[in-house]
N, C-alpha and C. Protein backbone atom coordinates (compact mmCIF):
# COMPACT_ATOMS: atom_id res chain seq x y z
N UNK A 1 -3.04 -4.70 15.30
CA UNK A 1 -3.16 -3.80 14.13
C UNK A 1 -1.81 -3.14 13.84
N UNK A 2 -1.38 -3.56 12.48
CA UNK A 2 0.14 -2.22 12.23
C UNK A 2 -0.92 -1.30 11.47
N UNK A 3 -0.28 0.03 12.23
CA UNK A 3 -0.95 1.09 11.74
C UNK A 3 0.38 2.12 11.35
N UNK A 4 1.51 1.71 11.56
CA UNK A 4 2.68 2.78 10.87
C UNK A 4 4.16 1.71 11.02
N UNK A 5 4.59 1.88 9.38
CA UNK A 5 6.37 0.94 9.68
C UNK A 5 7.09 1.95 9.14
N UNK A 6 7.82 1.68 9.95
CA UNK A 6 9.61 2.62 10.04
C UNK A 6 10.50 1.65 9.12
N UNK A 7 11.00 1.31 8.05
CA UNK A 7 12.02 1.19 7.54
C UNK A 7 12.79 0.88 6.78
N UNK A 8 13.28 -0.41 6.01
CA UNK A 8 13.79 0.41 5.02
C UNK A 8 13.24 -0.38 3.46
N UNK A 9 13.39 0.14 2.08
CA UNK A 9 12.63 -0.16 1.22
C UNK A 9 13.56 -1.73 0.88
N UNK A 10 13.10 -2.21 0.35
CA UNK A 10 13.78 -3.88 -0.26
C UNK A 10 13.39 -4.06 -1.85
N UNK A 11 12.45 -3.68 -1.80
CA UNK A 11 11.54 -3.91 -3.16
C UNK A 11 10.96 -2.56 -3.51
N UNK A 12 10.67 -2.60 -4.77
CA UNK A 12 9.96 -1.55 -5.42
C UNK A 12 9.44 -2.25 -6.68
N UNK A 13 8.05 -2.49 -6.97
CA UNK A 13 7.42 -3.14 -7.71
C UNK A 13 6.10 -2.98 -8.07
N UNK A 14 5.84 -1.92 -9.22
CA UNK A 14 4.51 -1.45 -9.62
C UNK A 14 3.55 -1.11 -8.68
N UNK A 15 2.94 -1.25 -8.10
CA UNK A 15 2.24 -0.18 -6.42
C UNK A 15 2.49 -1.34 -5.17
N UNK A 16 3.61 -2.11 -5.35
CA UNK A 16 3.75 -3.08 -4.07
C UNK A 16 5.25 -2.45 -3.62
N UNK A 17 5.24 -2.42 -1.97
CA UNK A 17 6.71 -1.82 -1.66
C UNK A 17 6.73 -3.00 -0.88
N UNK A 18 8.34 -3.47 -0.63
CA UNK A 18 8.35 -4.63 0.41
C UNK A 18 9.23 -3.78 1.55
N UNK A 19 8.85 -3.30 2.23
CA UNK A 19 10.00 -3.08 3.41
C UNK A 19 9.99 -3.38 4.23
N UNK A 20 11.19 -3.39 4.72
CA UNK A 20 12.22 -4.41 6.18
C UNK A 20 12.32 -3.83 7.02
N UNK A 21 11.56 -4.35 8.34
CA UNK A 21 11.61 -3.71 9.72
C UNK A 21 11.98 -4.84 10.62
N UNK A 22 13.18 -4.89 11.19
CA UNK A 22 13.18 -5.83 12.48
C UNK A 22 13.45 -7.10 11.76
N UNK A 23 13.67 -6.96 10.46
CA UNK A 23 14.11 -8.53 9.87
C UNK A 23 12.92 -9.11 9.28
N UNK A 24 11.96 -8.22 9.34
CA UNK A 24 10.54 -8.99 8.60
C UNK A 24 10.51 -8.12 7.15
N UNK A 25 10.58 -9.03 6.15
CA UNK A 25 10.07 -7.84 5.15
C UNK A 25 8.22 -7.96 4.89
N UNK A 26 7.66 -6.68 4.77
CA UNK A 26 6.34 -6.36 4.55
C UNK A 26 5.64 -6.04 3.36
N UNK A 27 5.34 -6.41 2.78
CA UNK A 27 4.55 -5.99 1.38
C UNK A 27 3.32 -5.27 1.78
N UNK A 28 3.55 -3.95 1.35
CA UNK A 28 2.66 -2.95 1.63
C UNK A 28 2.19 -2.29 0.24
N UNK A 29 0.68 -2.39 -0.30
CA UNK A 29 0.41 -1.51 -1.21
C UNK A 29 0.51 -0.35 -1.39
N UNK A 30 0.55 0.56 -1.92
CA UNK A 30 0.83 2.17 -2.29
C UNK A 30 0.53 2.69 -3.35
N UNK A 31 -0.25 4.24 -3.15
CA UNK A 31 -0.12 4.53 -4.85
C UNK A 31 1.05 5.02 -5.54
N UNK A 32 1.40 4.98 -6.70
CA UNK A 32 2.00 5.32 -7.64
C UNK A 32 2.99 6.10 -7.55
N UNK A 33 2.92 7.64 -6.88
CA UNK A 33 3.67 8.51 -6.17
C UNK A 33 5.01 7.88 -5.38
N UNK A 34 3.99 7.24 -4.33
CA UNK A 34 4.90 6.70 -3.52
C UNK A 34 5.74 5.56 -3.91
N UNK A 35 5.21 4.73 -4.88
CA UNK A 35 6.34 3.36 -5.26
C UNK A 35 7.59 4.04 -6.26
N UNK A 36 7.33 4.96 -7.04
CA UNK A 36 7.90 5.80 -7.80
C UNK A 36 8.98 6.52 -7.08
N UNK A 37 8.77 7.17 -5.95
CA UNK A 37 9.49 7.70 -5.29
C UNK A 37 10.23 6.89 -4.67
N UNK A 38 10.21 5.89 -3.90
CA UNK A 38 10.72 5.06 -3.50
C UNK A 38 12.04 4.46 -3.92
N UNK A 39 13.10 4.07 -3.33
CA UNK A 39 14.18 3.65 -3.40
C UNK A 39 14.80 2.62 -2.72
N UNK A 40 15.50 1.58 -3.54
CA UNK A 40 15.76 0.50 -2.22
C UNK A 40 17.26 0.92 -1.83
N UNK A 41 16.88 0.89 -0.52
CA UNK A 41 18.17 0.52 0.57
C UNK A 41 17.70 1.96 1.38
N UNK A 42 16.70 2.74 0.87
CA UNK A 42 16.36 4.26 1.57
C UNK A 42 15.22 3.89 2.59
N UNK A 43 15.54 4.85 3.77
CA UNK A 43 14.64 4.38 4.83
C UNK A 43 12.75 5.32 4.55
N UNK A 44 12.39 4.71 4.83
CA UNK A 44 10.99 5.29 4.39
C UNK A 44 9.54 4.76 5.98
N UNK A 45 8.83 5.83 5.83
CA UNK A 45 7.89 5.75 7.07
C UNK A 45 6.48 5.97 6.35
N UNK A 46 5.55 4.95 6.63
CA UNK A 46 4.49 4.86 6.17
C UNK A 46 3.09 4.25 6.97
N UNK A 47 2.37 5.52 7.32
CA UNK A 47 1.02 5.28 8.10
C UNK A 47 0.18 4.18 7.37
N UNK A 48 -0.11 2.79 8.20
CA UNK A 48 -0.67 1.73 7.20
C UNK A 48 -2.34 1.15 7.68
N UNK A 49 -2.54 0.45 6.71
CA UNK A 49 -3.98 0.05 7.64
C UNK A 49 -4.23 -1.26 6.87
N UNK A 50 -4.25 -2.52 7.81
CA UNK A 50 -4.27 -3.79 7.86
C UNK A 50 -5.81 -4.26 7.76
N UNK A 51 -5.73 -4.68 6.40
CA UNK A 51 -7.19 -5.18 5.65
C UNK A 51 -6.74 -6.74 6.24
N UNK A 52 -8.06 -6.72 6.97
CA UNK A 52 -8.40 -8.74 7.35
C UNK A 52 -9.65 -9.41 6.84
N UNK A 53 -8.80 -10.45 5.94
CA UNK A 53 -9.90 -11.29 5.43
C UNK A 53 -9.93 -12.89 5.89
N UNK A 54 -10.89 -13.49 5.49
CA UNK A 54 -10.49 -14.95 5.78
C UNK A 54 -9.57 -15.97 5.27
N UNK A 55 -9.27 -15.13 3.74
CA UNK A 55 -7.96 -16.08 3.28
C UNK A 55 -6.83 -14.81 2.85
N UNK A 56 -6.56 -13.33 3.52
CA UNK A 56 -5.35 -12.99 2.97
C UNK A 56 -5.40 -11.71 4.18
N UNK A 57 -4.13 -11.42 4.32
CA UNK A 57 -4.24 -10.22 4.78
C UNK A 57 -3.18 -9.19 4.61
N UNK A 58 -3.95 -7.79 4.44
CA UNK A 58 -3.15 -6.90 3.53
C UNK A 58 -2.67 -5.37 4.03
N UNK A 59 -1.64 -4.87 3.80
CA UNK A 59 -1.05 -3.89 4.06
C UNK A 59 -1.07 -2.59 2.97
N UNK A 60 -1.98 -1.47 3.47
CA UNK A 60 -1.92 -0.18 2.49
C UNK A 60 -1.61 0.61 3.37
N UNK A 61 -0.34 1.52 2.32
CA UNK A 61 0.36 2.47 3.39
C UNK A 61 0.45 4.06 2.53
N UNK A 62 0.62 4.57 3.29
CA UNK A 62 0.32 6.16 3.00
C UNK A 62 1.55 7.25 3.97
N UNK A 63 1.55 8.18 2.90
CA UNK A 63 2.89 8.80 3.40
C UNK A 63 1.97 10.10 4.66
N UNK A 64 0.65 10.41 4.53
CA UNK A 64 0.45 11.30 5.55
C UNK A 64 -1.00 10.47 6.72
N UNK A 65 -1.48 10.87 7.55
CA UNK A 65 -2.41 11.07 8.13
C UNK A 65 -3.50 10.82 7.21
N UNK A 66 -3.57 12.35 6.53
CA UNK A 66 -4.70 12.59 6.24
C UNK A 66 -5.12 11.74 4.79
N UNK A 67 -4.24 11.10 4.14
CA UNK A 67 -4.54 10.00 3.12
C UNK A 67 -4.90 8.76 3.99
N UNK A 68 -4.60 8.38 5.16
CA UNK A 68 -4.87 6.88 5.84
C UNK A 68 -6.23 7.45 6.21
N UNK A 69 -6.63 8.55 6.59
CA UNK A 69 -7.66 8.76 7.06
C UNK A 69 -9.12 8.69 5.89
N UNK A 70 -8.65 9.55 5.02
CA UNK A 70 -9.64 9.43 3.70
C UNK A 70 -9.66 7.85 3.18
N UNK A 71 -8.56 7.15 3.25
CA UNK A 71 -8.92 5.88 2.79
C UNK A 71 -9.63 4.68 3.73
N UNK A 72 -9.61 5.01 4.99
CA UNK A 72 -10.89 4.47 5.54
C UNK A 72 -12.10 4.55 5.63
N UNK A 73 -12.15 6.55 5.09
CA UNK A 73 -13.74 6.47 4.86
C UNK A 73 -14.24 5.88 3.95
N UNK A 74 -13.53 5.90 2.71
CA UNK A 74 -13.05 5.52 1.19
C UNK A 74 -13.94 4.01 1.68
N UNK A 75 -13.23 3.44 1.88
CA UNK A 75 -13.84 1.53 2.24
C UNK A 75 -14.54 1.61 2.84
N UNK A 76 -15.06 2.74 3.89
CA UNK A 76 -16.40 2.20 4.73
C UNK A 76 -17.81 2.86 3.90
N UNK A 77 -17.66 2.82 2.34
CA UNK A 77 -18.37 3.49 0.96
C UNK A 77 -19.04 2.07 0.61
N UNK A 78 -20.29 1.70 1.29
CA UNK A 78 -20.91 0.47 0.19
C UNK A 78 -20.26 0.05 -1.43
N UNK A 79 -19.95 -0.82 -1.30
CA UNK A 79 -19.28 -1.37 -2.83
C UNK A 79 -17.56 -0.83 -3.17
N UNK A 80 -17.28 -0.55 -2.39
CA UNK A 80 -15.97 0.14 -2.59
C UNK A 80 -14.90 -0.13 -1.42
N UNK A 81 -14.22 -1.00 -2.39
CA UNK A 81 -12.84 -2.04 -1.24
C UNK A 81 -11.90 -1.28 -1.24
N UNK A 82 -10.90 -1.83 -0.57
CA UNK A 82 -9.53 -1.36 -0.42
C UNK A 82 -8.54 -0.71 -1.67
N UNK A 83 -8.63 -1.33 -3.24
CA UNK A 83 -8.11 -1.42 -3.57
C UNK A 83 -8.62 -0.09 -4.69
N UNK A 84 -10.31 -0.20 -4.61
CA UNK A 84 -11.04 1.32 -5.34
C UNK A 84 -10.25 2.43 -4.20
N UNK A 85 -10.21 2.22 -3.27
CA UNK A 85 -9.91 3.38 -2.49
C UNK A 85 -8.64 4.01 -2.72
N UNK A 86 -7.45 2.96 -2.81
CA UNK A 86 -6.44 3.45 -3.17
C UNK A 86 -6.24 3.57 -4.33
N UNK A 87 -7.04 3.99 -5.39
CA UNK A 87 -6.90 4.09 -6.71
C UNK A 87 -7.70 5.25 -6.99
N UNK A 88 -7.99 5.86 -5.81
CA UNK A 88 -8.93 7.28 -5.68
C UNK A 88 -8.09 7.72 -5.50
N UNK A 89 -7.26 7.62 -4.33
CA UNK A 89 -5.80 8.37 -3.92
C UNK A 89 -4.49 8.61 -5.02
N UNK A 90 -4.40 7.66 -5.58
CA UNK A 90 -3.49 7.38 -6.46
C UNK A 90 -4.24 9.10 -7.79
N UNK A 91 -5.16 9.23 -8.05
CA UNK A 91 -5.70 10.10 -8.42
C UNK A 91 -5.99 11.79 -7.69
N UNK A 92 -6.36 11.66 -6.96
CA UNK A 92 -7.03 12.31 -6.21
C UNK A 92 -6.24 12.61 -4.54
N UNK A 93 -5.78 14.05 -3.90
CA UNK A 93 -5.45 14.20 -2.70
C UNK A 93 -6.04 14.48 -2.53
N UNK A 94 -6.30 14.41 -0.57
CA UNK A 94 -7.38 14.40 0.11
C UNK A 94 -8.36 16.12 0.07
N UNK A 95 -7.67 16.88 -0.42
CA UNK A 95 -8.32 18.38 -0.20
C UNK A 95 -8.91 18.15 -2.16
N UNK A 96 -8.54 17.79 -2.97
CA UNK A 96 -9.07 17.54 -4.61
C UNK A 96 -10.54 16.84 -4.32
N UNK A 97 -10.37 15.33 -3.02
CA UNK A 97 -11.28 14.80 -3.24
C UNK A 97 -12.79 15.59 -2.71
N UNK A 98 -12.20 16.21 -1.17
CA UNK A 98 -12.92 17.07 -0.99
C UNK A 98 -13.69 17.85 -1.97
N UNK A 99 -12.81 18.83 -2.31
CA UNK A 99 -13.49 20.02 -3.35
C UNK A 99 -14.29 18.73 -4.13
N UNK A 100 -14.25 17.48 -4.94
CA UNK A 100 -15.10 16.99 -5.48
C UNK A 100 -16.37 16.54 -5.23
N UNK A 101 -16.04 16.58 -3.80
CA UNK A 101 -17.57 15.63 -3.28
C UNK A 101 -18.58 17.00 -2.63
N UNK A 102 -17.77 18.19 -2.29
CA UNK A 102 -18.65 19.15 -1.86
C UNK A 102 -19.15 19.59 -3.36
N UNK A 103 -18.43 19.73 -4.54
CA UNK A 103 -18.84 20.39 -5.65
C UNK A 103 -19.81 19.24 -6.41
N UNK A 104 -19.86 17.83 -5.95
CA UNK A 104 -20.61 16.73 -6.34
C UNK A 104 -20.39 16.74 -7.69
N UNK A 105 -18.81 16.93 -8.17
CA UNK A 105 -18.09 16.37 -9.13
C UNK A 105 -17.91 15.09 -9.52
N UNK A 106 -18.67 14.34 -10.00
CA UNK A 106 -18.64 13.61 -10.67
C UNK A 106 -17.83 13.03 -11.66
N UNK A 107 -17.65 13.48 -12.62
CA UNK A 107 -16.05 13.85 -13.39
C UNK A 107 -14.89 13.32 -12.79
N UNK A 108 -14.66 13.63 -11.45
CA UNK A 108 -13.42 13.71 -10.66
C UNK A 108 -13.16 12.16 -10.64
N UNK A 109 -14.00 11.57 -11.17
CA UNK A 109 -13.96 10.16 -10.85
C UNK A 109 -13.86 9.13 -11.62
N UNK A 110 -14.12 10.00 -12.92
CA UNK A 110 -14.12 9.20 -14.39
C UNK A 110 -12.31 8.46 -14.42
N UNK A 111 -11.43 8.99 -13.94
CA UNK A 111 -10.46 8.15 -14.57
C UNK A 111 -9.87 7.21 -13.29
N UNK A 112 -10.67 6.93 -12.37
CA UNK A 112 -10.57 6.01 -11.33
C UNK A 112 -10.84 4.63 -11.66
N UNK A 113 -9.77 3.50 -12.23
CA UNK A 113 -10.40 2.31 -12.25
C UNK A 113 -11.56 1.93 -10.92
N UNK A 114 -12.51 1.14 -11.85
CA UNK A 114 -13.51 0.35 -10.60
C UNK A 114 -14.78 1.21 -9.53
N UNK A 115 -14.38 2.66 -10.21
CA UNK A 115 -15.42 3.70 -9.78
C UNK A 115 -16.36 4.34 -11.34
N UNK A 116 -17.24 3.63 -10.87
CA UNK A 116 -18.01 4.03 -12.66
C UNK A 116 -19.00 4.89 -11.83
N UNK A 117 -20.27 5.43 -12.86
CA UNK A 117 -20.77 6.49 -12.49
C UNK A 117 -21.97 6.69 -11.17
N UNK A 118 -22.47 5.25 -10.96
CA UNK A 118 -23.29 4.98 -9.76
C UNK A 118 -22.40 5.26 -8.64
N UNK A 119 -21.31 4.50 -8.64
CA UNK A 119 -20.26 4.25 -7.54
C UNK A 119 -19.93 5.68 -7.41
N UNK A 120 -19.45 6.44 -8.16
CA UNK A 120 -19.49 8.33 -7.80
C UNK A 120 -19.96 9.03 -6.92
N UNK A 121 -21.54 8.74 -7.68
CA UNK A 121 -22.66 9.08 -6.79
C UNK A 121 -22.82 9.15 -5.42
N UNK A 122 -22.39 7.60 -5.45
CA UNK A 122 -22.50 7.29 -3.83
C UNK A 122 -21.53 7.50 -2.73
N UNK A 123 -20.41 7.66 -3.43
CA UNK A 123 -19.13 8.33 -3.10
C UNK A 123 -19.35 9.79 -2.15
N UNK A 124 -19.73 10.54 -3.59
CA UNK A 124 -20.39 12.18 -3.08
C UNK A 124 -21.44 12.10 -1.92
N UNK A 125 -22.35 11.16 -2.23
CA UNK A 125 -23.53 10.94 -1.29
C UNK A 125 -23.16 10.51 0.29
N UNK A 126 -22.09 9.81 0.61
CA UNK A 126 -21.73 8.95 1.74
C UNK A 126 -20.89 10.18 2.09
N UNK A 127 -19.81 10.54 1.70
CA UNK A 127 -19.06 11.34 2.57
C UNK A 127 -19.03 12.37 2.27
N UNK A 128 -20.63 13.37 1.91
CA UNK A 128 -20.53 14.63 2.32
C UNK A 128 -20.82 14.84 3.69
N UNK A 129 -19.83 16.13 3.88
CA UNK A 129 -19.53 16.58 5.07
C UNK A 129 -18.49 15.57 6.23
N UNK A 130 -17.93 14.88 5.30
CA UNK A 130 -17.27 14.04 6.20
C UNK A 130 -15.62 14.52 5.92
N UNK A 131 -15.45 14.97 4.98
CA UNK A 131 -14.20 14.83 4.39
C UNK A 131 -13.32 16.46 4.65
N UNK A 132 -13.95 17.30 5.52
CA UNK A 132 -13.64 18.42 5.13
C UNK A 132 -12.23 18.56 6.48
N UNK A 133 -12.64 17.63 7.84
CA UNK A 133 -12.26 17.28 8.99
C UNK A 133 -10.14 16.57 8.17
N UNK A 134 -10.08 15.23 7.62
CA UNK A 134 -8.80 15.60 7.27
C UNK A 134 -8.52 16.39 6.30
N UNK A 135 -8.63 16.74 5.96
CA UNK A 135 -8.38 17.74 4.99
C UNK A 135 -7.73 19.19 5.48
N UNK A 136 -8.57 19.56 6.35
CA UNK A 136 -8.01 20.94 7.44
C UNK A 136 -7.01 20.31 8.56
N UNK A 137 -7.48 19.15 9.00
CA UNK A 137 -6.17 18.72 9.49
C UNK A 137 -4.62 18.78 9.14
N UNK A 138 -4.76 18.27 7.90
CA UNK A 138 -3.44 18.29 7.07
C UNK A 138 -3.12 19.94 7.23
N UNK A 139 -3.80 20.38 7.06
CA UNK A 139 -3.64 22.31 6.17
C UNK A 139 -2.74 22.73 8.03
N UNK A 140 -3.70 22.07 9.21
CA UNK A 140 -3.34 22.64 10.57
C UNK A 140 -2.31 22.39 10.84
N UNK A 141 -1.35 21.02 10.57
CA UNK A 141 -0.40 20.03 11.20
C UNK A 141 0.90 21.20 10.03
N UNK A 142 0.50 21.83 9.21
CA UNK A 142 1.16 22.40 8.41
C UNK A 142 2.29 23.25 9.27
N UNK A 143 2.17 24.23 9.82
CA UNK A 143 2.80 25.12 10.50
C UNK A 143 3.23 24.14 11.80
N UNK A 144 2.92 23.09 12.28
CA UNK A 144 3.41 22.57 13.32
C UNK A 144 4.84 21.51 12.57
N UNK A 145 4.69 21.48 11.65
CA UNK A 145 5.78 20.75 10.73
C UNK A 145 6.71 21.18 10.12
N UNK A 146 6.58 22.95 10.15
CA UNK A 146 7.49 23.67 9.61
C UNK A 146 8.21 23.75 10.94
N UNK A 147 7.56 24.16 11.90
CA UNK A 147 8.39 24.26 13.19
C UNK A 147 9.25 23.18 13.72
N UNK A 148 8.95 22.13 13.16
CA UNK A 148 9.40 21.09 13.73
C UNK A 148 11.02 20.86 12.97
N UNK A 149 10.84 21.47 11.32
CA UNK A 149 11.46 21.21 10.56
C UNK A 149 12.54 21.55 10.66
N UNK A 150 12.15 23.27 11.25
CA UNK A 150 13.14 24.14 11.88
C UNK A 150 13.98 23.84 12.71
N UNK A 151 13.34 23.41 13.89
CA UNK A 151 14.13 23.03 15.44
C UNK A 151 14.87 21.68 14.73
N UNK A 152 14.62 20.90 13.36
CA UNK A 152 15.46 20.40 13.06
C UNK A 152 17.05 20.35 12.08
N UNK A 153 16.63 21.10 11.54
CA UNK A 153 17.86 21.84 10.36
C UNK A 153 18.62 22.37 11.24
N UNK A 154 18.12 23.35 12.27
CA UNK A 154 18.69 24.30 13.14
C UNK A 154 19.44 23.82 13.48
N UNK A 155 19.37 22.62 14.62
CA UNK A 155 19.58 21.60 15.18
C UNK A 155 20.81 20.67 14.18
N UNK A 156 20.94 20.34 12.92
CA UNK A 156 22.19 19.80 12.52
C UNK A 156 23.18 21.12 12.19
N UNK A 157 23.32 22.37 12.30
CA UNK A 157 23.75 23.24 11.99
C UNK A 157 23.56 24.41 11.23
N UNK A 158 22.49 24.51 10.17
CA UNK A 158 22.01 25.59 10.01
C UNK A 158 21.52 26.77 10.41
N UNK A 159 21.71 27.53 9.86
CA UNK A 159 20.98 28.90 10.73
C UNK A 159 19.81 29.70 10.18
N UNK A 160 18.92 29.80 10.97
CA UNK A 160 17.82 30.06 11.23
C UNK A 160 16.92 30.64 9.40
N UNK A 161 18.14 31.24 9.32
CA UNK A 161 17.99 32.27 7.74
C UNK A 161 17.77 30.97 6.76
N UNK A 162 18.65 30.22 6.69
CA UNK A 162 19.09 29.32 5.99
C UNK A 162 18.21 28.30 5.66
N UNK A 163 17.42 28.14 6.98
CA UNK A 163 16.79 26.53 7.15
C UNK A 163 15.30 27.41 6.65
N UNK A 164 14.68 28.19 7.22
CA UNK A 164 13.53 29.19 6.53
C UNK A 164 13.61 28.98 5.37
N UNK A 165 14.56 29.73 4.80
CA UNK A 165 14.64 29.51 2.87
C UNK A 165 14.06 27.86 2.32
N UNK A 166 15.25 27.14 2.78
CA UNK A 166 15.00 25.55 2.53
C UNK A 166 13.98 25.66 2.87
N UNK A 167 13.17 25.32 3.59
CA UNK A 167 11.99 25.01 4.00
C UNK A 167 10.63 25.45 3.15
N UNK A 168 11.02 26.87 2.86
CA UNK A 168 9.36 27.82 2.27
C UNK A 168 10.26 27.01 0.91
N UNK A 169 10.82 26.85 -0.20
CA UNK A 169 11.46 26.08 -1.25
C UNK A 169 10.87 24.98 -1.33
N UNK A 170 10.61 24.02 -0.13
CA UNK A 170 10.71 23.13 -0.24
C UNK A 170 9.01 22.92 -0.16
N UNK A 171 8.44 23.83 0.26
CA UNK A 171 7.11 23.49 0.63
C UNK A 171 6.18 24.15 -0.59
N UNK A 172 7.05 24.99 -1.77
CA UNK A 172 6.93 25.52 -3.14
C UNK A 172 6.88 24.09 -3.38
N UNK A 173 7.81 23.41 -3.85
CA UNK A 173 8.51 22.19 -4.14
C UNK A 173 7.27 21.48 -4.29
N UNK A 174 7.18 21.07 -3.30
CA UNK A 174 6.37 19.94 -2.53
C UNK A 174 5.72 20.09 -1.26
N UNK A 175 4.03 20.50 -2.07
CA UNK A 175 3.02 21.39 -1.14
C UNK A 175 2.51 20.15 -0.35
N UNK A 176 2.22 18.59 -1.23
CA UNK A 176 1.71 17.71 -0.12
C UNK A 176 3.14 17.26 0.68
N UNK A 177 3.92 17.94 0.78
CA UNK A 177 5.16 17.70 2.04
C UNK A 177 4.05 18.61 3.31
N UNK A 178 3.56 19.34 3.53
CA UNK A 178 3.63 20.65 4.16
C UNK A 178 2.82 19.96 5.55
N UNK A 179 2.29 19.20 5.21
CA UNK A 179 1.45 18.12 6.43
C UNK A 179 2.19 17.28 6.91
N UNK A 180 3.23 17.02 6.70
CA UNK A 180 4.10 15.62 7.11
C UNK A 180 5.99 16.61 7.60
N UNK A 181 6.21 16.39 8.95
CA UNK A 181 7.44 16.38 9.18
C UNK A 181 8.51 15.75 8.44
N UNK A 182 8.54 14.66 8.22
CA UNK A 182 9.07 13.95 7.71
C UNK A 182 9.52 14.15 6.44
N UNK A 183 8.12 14.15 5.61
CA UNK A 183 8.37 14.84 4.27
C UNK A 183 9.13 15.80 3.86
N UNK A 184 8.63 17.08 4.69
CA UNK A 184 9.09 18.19 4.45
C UNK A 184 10.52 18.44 4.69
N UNK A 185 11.08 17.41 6.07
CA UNK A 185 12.51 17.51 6.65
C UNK A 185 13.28 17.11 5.38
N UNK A 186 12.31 15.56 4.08
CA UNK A 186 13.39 15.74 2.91
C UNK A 186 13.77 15.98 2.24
N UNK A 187 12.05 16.85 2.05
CA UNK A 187 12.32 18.13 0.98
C UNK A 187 13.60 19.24 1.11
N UNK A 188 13.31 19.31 2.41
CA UNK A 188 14.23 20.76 2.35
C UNK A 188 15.39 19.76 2.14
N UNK A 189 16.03 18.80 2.80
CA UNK A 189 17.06 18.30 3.05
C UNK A 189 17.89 18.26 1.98
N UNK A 190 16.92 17.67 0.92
CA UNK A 190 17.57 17.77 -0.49
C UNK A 190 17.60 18.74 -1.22
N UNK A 191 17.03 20.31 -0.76
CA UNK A 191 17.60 21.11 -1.27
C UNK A 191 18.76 21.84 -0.90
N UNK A 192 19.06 21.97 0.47
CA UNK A 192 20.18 21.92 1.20
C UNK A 192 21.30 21.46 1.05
N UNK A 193 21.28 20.08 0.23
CA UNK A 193 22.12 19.32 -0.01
C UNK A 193 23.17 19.01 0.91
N UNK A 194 24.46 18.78 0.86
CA UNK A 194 25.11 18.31 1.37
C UNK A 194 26.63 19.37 1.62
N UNK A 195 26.24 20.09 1.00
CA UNK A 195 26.98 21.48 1.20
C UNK A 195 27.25 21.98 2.88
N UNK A 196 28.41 22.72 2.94
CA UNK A 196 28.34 23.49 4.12
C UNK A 196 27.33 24.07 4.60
N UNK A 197 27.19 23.87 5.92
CA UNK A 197 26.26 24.53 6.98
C UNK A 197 26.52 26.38 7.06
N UNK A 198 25.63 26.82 6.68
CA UNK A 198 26.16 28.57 6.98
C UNK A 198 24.68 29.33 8.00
């Protein structure tokens, strides 16, 4: 099972990323966000989950946890494959989908290709009370990622004052950074820029 690749982008092509690890390049699906964001020759890390069929097999990757996690419950939804799932995401983050399925929002789903109004239903119906688990995860891993972020800025030379600022900026910025180390290290990074260390 690949369940996470480290490295670097090759391709960028409407929700397909190809990236190169170890000399293999990988074609990994993604939503929108992420192919958008994406850059070739930039190194990129993505939690994945390897769909096996009898004639293909496929790579969907996700920038946190708690999106790889919702998109397995996502497919284990009678009538609803890999590709409805990531087109929920592509719409919908994992705490939106939440609030939808506890509020049995319906609506939330209207502009989801391949999810019409039965498929909703059953959506809300299958994973209530399931979804609330990543969702607080993400919210928990939050403060363990700022810390991390810290002991890292700190760590190339910043000081303490400095890397705080960047950081709460960056997590203004970019609130689904706030679950992901990674993220957040490029959020701030790039607000930091490349300027002197003070």
């Amino acid at each position: 099972m690949i369940s996470r690749l480290d490295g670097t982008v090759l391709s960028a092509r409407g929700q397909r990323l190809v990236i190169g690890v170890g000399g293999i390049g990988y074609a990994v699906a993604v939503t929108p966000p992420v192919s958008l964001a994406a850059r070739i020759g930039t190194e990129i890390a993505l939690h994945t989950h390897l769909v096996v069929r009898e004639d293909e097999l496929s790579l969907y990757g996700f920038e946190t946890e708690a999106e790889l996690e919702v998109f397995e419950l996502l497919i284990g939804v009678s009538g609803v494959g890999p590709k409805s799932a990531l087109g929920v995401l592509a719409h919908l983050t994992p705490d939106e989908l939440a609030r939808a399925v506890e509020g049995e929002d319906e609506k939330a789903f209207k502009a989801v290709s391949g999810i019409g109004p039965k498929t909703a239903k059953l959506l809300i119906l299958q994973l209530s009370g399931k979804l609330a688990a990543p969702a607080a995860a993400a919210t928990a891993k939050g403060s363990d990622a700022r810390a991390d972020v810290l002991t890292a800025l700190t760590g190339l030379g910043w000081s303490d004052r400095t890397a705080n600022d960047a950081i709460e900026r960056a997590a203004v910025a970019a609130p689904d950074a706030v679950g992901s180390t990674g993220m957040l290290l490029r959020a701030a990074l790039a607000i930091l820029g490349p300027g002197a260390r003070s």
